[in-house]
C-alpha atoms as a PDB file:
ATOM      1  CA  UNK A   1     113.438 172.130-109.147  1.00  0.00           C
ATOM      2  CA  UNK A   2     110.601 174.610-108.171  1.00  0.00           C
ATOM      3  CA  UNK A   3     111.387 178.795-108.979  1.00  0.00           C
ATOM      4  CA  UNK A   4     110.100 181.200-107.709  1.00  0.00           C
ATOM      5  CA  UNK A   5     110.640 184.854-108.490  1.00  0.00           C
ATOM      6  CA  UNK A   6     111.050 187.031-105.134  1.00  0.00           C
ATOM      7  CA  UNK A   7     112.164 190.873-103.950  1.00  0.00           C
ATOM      8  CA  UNK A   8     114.976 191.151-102.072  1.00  0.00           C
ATOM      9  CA  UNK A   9     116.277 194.306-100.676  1.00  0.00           C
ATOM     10  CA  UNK A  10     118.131 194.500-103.048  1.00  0.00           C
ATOM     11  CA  UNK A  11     116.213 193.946-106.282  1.00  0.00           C
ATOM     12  CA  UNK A  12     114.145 191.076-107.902  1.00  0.00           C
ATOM     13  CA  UNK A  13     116.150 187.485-108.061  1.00  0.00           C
ATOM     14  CA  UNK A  14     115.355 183.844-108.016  1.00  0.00           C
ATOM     15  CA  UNK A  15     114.973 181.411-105.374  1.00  0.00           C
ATOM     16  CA  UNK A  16     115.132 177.395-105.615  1.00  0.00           C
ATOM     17  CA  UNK A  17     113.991 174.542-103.890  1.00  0.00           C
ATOM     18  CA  UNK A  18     114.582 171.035-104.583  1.00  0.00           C
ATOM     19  CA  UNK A  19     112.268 168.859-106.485  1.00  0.00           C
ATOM     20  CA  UNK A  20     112.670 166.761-103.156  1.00  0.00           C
ATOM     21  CA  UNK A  21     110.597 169.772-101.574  1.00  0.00           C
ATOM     22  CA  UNK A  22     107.160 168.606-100.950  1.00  0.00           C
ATOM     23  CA  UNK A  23     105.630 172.172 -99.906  1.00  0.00           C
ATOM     24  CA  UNK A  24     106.704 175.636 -99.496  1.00  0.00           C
ATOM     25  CA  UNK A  25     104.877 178.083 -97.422  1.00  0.00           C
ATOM     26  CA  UNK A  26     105.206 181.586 -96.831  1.00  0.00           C
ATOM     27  CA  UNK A  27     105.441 183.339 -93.206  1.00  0.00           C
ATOM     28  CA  UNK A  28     106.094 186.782 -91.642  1.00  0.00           C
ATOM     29  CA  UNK A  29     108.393 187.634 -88.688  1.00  0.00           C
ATOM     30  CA  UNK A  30     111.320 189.451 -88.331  1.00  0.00           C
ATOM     31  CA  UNK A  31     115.088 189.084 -88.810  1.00  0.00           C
ATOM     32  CA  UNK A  32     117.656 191.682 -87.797  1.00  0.00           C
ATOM     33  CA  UNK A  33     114.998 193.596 -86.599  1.00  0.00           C
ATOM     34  CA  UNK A  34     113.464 194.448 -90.000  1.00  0.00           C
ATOM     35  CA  UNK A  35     110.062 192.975 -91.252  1.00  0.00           C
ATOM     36  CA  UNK A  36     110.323 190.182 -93.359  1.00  0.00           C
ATOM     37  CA  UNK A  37     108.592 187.378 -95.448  1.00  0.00           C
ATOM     38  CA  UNK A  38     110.354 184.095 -94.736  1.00  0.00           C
ATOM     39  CA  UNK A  39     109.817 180.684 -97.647  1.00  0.00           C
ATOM     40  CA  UNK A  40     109.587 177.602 -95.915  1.00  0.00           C
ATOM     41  CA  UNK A  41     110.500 174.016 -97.636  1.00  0.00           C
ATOM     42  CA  UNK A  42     109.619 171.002 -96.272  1.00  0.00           C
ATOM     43  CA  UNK A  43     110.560 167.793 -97.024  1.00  0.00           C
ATOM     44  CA  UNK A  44     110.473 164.470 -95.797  1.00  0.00           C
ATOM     45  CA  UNK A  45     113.439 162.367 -95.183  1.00  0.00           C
ATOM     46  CA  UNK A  46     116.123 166.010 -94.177  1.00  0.00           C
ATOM     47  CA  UNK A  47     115.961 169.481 -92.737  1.00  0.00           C
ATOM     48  CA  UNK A  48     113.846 172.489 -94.008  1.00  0.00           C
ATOM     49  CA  UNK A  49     115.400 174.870 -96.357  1.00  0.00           C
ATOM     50  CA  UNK A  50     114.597 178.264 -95.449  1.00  0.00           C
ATOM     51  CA  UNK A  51     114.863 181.540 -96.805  1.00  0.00           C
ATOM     52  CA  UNK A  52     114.587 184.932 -95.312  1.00  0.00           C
ATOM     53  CA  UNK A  53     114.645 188.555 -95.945  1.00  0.00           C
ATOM     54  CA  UNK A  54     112.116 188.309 -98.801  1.00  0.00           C
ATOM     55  CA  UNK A  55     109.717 191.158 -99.261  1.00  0.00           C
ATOM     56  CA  UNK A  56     107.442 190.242-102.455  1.00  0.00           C
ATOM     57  CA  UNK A  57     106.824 186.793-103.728  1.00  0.00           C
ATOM     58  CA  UNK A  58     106.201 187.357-107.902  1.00  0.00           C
ATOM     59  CA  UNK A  59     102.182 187.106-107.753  1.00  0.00           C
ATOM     60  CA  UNK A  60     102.128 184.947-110.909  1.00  0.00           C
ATOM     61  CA  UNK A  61     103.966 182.243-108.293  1.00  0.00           C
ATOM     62  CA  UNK A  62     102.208 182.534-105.342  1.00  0.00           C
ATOM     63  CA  UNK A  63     100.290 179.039-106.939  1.00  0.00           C
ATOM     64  CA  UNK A  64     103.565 177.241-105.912  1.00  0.00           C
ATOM     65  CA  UNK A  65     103.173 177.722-101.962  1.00  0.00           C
ATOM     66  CA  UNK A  66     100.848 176.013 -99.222  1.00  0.00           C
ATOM     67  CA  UNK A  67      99.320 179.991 -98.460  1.00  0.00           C
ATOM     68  CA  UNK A  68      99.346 182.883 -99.802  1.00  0.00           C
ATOM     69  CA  UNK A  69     101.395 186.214 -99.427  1.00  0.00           C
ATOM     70  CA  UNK A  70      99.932 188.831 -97.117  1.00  0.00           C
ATOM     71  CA  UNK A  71      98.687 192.267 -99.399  1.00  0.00           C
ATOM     72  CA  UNK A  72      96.833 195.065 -98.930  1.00  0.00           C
ATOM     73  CA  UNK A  73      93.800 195.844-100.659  1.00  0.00           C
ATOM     74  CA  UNK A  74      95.850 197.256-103.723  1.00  0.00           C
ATOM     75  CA  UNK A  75      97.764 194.000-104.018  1.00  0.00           C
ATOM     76  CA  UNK A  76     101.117 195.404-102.345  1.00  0.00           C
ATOM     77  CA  UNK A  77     102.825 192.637 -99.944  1.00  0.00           C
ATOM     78  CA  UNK A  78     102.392 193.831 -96.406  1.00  0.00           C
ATOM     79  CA  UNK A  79     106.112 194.042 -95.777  1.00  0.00           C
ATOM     80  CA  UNK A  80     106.754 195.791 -98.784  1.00  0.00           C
ATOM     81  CA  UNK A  81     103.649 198.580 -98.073  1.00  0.00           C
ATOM     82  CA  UNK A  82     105.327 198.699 -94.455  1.00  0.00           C
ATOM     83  CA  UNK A  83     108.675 199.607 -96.241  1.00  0.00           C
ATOM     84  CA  UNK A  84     107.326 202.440 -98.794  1.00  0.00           C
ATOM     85  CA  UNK A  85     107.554 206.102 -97.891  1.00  0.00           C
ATOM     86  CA  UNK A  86     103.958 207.595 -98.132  1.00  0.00           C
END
């Protein structure tokens, strides 16, 4: 089973994939309308598992997926800095 620690809207929580996962990779789009970051599993011999509406992947597991998270300069996840009053 692979962990990884993510922000959701509506706090910090755990995600899990498989150990039948053979990669996991990290994209940006939108659901609802809202920015989000998406985590991709892929595995051979069955369908994807997907999750959505993620805003921060826990930088200390970003070594567990295929790319890495978009941040700004400070280290902020994109979404997350798109989110954030000023």
């Amino acid at each position: 089973m692979t962990e990884l620690r993510v922000r959701k809207p509506d706090g910090w929580t755990t995600v899990s994939f498989p150990d039948a996962i053979e990669s996991i990779s990290v994209a940006g789009g939108q659901v609802d309308g809202q920015l989000c970051l998406t985590l991709t599993g892929e595995r051979e011999d069955g369908p994807r598992l997907v999750e959505t509406g993620i805003l921060d992947v826990e930088e200390s597991d970003e070594h567990l997926l295929e790319n890495t998270v978009p941040r700004t300069e400070d280290g902020t996840s994109v979404v997350l800095d798109r989110l954030l009053p000023e």
